[in-house]
N, C-alpha and C. Protein backbone atom coordinates (compact mmCIF):
# COMPACT_ATOMS: atom_id res chain seq x y z
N UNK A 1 -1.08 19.80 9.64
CA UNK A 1 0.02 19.80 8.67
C UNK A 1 0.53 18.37 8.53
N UNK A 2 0.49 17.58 7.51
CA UNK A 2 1.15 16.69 6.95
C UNK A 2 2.39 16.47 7.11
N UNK A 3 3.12 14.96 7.31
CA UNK A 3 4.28 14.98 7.04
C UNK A 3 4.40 14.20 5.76
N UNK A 4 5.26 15.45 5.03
CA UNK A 4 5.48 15.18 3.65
C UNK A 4 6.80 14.86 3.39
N UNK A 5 7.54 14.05 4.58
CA UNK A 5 8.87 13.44 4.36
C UNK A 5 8.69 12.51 3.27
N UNK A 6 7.71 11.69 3.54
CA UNK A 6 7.78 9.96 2.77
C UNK A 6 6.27 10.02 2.21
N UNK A 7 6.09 9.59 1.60
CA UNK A 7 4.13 9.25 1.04
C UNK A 7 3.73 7.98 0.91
N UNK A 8 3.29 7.19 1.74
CA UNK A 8 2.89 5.71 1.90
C UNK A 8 2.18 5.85 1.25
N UNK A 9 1.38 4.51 0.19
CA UNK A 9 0.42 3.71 -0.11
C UNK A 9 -0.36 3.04 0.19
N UNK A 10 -1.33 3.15 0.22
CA UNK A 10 -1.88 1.67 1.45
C UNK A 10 -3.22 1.31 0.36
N UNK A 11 -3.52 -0.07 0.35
CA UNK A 11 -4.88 -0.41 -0.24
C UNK A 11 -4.74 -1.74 -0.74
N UNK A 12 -5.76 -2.22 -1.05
CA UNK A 12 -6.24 -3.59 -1.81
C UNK A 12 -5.10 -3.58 -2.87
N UNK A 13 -4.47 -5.14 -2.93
CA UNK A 13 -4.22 -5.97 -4.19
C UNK A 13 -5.00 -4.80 -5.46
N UNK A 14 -4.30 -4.64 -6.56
CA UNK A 14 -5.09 -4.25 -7.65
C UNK A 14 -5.36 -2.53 -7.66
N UNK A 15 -5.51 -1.85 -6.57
CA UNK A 15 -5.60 -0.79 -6.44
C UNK A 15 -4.87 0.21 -7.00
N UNK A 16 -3.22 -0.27 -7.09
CA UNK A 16 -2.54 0.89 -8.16
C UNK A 16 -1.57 1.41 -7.13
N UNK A 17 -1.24 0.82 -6.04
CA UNK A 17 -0.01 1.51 -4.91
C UNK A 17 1.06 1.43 -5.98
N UNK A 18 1.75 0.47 -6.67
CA UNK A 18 2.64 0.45 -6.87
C UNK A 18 2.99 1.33 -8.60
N UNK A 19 1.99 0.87 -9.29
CA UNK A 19 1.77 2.40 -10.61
C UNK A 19 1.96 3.56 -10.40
N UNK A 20 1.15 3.85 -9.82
CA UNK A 20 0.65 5.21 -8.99
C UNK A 20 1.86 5.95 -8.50
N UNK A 21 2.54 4.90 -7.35
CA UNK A 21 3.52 5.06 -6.63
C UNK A 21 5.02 5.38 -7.57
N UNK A 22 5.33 4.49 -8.96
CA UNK A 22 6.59 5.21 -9.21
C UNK A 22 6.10 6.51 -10.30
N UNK A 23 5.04 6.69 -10.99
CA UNK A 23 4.79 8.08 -11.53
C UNK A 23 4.82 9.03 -11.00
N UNK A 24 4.15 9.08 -9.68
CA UNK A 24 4.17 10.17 -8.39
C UNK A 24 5.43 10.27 -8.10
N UNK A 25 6.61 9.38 -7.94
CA UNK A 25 8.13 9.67 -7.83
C UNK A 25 8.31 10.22 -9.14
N UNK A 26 8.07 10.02 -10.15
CA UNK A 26 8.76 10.66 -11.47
C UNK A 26 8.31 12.05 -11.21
N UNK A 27 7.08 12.50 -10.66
CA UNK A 27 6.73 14.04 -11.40
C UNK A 27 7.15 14.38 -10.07
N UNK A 28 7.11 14.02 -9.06
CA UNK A 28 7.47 14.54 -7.47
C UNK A 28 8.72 14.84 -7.48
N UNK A 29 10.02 13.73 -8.22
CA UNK A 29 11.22 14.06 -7.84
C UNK A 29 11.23 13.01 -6.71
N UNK A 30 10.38 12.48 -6.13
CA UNK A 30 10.75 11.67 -4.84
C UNK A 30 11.36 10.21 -4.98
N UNK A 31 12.17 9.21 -4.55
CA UNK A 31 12.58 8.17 -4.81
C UNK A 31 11.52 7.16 -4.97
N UNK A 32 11.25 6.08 -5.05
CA UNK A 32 10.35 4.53 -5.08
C UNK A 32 10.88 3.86 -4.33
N UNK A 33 10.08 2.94 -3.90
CA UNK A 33 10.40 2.07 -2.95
C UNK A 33 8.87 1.03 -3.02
N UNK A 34 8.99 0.01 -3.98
CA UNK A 34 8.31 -1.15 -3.43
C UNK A 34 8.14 -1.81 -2.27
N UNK A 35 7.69 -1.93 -1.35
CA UNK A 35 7.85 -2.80 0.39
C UNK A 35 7.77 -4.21 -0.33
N UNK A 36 7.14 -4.89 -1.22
CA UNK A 36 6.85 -6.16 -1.37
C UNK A 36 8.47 -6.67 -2.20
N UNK A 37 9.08 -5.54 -2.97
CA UNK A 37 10.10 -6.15 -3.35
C UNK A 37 10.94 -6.02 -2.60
N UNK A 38 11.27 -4.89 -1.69
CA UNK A 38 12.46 -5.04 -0.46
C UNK A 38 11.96 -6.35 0.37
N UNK A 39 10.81 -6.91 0.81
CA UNK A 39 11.00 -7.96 1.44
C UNK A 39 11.24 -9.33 0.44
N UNK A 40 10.98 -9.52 -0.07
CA UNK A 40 11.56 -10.43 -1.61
C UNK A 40 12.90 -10.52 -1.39
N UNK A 41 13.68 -9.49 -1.39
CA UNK A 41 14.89 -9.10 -1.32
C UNK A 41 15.37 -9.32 -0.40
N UNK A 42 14.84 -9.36 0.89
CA UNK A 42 15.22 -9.66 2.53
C UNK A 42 15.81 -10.79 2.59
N UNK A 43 14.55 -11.55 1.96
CA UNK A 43 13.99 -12.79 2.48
C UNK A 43 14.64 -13.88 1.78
N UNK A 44 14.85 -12.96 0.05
CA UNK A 44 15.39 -14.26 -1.44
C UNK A 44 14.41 -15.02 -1.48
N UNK A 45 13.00 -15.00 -1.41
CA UNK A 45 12.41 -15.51 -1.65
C UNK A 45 10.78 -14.88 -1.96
N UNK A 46 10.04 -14.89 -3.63
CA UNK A 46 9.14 -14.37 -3.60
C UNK A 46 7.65 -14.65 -2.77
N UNK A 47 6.98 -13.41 -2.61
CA UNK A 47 6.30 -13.64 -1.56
C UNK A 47 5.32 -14.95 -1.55
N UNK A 48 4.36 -15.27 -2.66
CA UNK A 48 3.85 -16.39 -2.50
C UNK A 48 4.71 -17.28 -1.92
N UNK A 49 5.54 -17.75 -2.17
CA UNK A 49 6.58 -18.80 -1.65
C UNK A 49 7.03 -18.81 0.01
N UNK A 50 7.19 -17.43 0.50
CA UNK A 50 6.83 -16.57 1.69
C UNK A 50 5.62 -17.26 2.17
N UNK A 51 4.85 -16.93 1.89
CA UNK A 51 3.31 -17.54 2.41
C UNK A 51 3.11 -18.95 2.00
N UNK A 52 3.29 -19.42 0.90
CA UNK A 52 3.14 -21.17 1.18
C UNK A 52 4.31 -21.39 2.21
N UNK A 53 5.41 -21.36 2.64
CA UNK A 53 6.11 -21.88 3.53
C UNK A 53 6.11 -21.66 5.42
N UNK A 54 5.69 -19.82 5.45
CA UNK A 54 5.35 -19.54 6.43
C UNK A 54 4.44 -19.52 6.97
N UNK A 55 3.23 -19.84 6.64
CA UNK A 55 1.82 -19.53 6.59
C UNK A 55 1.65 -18.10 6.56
N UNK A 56 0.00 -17.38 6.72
CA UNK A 56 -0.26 -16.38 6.45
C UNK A 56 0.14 -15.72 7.56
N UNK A 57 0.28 -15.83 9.09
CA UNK A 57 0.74 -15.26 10.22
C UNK A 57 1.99 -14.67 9.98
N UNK A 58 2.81 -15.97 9.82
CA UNK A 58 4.51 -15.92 9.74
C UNK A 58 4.61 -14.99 8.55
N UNK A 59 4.10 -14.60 7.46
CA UNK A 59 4.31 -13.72 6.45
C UNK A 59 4.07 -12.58 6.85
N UNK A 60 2.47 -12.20 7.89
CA UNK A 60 2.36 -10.98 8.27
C UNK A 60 3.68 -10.59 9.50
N UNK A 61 3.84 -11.30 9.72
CA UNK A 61 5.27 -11.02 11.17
C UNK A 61 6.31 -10.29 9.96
N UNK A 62 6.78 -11.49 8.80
CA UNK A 62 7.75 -10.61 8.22
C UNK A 62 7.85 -9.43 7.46
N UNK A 63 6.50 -9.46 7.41
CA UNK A 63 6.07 -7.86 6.36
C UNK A 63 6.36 -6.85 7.47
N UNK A 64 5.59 -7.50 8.67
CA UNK A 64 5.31 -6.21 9.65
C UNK A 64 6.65 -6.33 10.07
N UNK A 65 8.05 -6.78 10.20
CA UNK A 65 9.24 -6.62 10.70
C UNK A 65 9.96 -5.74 9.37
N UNK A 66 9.76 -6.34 8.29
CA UNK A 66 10.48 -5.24 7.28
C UNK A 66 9.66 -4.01 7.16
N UNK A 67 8.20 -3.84 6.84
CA UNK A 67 8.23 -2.53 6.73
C UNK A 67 8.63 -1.61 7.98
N UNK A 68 8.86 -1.85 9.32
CA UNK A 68 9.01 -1.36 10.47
C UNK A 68 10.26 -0.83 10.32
N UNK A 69 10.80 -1.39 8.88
CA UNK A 69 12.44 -1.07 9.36
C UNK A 69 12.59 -0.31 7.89
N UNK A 70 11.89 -0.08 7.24
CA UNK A 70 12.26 0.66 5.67
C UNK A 70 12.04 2.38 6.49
N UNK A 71 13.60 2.78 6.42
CA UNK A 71 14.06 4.08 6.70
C UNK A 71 14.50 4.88 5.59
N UNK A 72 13.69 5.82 5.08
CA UNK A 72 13.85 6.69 3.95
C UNK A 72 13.57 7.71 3.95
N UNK A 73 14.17 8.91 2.94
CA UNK A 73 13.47 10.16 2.89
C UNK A 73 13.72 10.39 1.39
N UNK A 74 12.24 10.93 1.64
CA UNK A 74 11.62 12.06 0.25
C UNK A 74 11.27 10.66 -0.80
N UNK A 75 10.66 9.92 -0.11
CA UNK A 75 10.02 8.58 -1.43
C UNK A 75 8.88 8.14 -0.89
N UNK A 76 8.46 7.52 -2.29
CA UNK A 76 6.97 7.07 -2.27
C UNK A 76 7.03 5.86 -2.03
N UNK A 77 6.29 4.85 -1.18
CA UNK A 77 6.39 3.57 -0.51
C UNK A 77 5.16 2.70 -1.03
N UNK A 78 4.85 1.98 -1.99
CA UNK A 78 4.09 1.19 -1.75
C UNK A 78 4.22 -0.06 -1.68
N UNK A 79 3.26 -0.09 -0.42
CA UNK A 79 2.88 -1.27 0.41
C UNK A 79 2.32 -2.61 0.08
N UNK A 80 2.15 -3.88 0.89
CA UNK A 80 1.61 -4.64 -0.01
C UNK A 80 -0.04 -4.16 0.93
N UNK A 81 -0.58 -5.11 0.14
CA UNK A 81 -1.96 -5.02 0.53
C UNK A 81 -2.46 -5.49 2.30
N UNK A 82 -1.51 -6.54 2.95
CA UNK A 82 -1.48 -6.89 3.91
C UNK A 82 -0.38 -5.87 5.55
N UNK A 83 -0.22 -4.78 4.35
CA UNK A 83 0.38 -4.12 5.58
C UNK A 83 -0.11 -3.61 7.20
N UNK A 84 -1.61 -3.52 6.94
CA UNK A 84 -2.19 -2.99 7.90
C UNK A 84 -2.75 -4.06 8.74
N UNK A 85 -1.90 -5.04 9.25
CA UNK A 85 -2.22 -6.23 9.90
C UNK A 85 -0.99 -6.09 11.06
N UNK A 86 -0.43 -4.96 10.50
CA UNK A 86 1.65 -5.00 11.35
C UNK A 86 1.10 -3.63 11.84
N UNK A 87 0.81 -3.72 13.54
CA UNK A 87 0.82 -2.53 14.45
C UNK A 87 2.49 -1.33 14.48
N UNK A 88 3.22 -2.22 13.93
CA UNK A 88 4.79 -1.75 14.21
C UNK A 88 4.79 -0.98 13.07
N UNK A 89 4.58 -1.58 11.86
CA UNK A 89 4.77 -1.07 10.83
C UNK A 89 3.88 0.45 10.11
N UNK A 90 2.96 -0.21 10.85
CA UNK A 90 1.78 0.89 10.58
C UNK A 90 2.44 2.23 11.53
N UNK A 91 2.48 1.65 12.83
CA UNK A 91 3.13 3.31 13.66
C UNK A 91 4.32 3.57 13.38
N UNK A 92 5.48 3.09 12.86
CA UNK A 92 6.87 3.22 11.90
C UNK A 92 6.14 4.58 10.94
N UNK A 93 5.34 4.03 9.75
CA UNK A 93 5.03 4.84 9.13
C UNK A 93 3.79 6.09 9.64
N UNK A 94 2.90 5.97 10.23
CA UNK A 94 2.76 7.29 10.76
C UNK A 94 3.95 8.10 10.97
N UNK A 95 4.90 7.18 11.51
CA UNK A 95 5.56 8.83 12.06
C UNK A 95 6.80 9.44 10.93
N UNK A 96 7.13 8.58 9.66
CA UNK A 96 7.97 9.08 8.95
C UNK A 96 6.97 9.50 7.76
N UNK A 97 5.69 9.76 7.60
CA UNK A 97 5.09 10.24 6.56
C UNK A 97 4.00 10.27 6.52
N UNK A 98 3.28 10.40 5.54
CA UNK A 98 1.83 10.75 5.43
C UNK A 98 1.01 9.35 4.24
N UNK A 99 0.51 8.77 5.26
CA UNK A 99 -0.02 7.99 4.46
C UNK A 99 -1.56 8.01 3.42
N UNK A 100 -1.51 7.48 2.34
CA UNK A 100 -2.61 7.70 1.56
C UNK A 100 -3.27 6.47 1.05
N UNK A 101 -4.72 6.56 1.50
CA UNK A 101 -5.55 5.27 1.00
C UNK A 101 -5.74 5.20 0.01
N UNK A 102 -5.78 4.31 -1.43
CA UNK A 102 -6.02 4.55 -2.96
C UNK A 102 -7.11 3.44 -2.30
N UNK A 103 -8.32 3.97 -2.66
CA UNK A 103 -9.68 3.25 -2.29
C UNK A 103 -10.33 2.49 -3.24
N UNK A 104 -10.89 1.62 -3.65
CA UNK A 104 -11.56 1.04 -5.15
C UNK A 104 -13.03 0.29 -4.47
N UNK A 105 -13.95 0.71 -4.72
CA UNK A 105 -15.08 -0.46 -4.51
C UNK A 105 -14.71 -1.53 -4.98
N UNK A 106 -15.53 -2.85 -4.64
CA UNK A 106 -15.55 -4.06 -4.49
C UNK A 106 -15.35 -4.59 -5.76
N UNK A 107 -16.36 -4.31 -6.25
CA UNK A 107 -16.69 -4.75 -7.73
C UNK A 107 -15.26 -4.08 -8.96
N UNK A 108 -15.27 -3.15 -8.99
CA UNK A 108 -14.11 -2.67 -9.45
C UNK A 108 -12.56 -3.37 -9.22
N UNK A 109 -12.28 -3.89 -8.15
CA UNK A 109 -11.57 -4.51 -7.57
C UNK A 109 -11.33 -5.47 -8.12
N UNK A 110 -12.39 -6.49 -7.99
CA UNK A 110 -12.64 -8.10 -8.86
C UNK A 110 -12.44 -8.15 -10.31
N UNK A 111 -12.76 -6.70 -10.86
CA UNK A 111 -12.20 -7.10 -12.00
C UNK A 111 -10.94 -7.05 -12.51
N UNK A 112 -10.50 -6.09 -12.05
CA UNK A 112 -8.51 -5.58 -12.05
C UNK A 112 -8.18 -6.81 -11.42
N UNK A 113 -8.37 -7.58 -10.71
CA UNK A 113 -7.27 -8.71 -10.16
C UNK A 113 -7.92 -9.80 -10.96
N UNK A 114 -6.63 -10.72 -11.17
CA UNK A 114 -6.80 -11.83 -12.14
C UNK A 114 -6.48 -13.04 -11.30
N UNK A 115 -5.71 -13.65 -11.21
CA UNK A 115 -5.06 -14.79 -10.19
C UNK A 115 -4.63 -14.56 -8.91
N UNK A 116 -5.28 -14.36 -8.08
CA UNK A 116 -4.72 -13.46 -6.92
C UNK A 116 -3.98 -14.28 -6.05
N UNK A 117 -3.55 -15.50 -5.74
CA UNK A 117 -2.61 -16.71 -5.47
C UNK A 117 -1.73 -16.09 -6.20
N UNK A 118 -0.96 -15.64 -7.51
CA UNK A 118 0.02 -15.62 -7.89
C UNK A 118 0.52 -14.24 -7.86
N UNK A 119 -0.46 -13.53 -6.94
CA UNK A 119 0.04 -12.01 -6.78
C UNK A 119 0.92 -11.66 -5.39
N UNK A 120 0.29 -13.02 -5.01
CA UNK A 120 0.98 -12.73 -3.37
C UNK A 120 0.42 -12.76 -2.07
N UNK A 121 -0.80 -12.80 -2.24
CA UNK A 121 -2.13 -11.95 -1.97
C UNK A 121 -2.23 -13.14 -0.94
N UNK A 122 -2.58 -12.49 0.51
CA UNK A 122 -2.82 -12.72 2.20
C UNK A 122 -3.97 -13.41 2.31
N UNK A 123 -4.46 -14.12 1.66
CA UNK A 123 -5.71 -15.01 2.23
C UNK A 123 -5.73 -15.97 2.87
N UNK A 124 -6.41 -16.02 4.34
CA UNK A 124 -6.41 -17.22 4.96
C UNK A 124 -7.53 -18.31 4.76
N UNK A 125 -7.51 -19.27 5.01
CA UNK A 125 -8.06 -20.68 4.85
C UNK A 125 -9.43 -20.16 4.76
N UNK A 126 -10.28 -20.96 3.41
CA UNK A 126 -11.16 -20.87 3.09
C UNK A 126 -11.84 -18.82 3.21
N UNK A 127 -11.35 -18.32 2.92
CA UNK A 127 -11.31 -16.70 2.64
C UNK A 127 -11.42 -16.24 1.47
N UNK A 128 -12.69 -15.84 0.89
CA UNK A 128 -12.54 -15.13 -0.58
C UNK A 128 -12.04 -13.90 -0.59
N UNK A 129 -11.63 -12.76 -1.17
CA UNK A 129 -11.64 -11.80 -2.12
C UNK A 129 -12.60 -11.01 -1.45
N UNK A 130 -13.73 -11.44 -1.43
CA UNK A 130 -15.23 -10.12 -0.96
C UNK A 130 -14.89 -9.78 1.07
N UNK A 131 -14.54 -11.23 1.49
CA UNK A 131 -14.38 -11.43 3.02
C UNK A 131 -12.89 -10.83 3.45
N UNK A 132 -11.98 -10.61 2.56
CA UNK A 132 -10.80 -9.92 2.87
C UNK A 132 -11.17 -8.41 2.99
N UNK A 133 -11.64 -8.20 1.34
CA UNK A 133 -11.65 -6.73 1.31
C UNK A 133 -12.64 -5.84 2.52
N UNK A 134 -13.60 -6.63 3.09
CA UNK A 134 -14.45 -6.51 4.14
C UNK A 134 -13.60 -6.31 5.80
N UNK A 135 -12.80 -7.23 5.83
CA UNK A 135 -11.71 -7.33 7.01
C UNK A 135 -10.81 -6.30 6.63
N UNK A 136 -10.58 -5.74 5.55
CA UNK A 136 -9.00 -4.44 5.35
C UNK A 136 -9.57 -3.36 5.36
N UNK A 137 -10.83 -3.22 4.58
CA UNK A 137 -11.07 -1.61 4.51
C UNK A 137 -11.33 -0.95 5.87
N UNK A 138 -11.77 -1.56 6.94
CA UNK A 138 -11.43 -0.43 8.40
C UNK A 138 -10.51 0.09 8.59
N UNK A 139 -9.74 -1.29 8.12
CA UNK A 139 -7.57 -1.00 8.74
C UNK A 139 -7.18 0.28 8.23
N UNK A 140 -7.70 0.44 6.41
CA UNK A 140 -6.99 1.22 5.76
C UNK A 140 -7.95 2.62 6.03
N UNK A 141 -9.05 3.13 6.41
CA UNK A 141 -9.50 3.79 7.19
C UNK A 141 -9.12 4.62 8.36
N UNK A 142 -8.65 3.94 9.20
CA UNK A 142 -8.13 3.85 10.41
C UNK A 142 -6.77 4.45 10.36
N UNK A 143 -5.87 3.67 9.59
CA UNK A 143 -4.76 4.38 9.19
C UNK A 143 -4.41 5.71 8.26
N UNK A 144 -5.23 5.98 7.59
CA UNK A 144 -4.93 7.15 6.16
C UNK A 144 -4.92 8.37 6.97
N UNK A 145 -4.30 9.08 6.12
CA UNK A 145 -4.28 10.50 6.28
C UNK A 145 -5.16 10.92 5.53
N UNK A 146 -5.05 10.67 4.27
CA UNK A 146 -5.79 11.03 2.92
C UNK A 146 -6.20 9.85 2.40
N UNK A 147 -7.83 9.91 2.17
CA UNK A 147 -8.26 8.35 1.70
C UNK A 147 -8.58 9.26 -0.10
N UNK A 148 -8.12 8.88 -1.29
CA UNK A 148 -8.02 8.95 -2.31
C UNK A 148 -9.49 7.85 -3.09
N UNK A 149 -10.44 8.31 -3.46
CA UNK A 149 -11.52 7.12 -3.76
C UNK A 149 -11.36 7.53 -5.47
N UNK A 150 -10.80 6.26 -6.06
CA UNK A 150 -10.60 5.89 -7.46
C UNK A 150 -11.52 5.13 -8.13
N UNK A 151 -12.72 5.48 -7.63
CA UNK A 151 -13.85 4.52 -8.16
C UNK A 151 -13.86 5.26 -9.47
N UNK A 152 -13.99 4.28 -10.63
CA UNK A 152 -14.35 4.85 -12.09
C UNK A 152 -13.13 5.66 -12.61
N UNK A 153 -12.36 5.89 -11.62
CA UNK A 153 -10.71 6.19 -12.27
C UNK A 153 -9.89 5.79 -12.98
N UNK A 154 -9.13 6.21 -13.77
CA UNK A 154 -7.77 5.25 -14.48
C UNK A 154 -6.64 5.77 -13.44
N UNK A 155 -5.54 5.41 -14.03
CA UNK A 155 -4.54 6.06 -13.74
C UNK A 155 -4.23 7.67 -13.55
N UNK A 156 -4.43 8.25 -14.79
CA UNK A 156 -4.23 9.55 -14.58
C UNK A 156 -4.84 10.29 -13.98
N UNK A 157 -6.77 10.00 -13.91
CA UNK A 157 -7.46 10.50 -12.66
C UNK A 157 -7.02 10.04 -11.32
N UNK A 158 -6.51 9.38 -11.09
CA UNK A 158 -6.05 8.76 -9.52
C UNK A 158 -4.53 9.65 -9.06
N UNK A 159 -3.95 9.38 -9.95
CA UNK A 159 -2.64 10.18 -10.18
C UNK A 159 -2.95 12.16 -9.97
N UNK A 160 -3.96 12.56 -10.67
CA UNK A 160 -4.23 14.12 -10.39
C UNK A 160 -4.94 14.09 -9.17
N UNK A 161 -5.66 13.24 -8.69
CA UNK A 161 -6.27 13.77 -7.51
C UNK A 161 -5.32 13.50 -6.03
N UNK A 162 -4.22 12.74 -6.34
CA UNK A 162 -3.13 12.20 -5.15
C UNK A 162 -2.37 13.78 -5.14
N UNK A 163 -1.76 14.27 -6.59
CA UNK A 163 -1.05 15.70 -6.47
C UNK A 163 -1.76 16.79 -6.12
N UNK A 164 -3.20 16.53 -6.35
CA UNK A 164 -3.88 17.43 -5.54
C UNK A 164 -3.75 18.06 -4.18
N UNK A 165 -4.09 16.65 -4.08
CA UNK A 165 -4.41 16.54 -2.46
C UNK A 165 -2.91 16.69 -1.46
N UNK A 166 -1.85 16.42 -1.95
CA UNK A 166 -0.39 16.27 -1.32
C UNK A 166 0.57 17.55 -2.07
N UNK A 167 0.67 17.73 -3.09
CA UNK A 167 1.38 19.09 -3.50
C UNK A 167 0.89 20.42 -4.06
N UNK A 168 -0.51 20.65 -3.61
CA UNK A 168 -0.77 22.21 -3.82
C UNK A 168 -0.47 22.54 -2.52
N UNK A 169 -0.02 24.31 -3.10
CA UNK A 169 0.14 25.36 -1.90
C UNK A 169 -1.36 25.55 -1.03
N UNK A 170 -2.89 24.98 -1.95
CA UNK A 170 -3.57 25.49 -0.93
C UNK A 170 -4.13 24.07 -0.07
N UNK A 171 -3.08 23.59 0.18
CA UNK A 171 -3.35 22.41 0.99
C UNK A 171 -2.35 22.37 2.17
N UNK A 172 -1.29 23.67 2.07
CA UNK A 172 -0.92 23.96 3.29
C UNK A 172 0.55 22.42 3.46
N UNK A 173 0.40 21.72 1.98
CA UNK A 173 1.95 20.47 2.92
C UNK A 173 2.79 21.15 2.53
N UNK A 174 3.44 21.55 1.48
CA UNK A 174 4.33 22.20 0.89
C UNK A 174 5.02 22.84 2.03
């Protein structure tokens, strides 16, 4: 049985946590909650700016200290893409909800993201795009409850198969 207090997001830059995430509050009834803009908000400072000043460590410390501390009920959370680097944050959310992987192959990926420096986006020194997504997809594995695979999806297919999987009666969360 699921805990269907909260519904995390978890996945790659580009993947759709945060789309996904306030439509699923509109038809759910459940609140929103960006993690990348509550720490923005923490911090007063947007995240690239976060990461050019802190480096990529010091950014994962502050992600993994704010999401550890985002206490909510009955909302949808999405995450940034670097969440699953924060042991705190990650077991925070196991235990207030049920987290869900929005999955995208590689290639699919590369094309939805455009400037990924100006998205925010966790890359360390000399690190492409192919060598990240290679280093996250265990994390987000490892962590899911429900891994959601949106390959060849839009929105609204990604969106019916998340209510699928989290609000039918024959799935036993309800």
């Amino acid at each position: 049985m699921s805990n269907l207090n909260n519904i995390i997001l978890i996945g790659m830059p580009g993947a759709g946590k945060s789309t996904i995430g306030v439509i699923l509050a509109k038809v759910s009834g459940y609140h929103f909650v960006d993690a990348d803009i509550v720490i923005q908000q923490e911090e007063g400072r947007l995240l690239k700016d976060i990461i050019a000043s802190e480096g990529v460590d010091g950014f994962i410390d502050v992600e993994n200290r704010i999401n550890a501390g985002i206490n909510t009920d009955k909302t949808i959370i999405a995450t940034g893409g670097s969440v699953v680097y924060g042991k705190e944050a990650m077991e925070h959310y196991k235990k207030i909800g049920t987290i869900v992987y929005l999955k995208l192959q590689y290639e699919e990926l590369e094309k939805r993201l455009g400037d990924i420096k100006n998205r925010g986006v966790v890359l360390r020194e000399g690190q492409d795009l192919k060598a990240l997504y290679e280093e996250r997809c265990p994390l987000y594995e490892q962590y899911a409850d429900f891994v959601i695979d949106e390959t060849g999806e839009g929105v609204e297919e990604t969106l019916e198969k998340v209510n699928k999987k989290l609000f039918t009666k024959e799935n036993n969360v309800l």
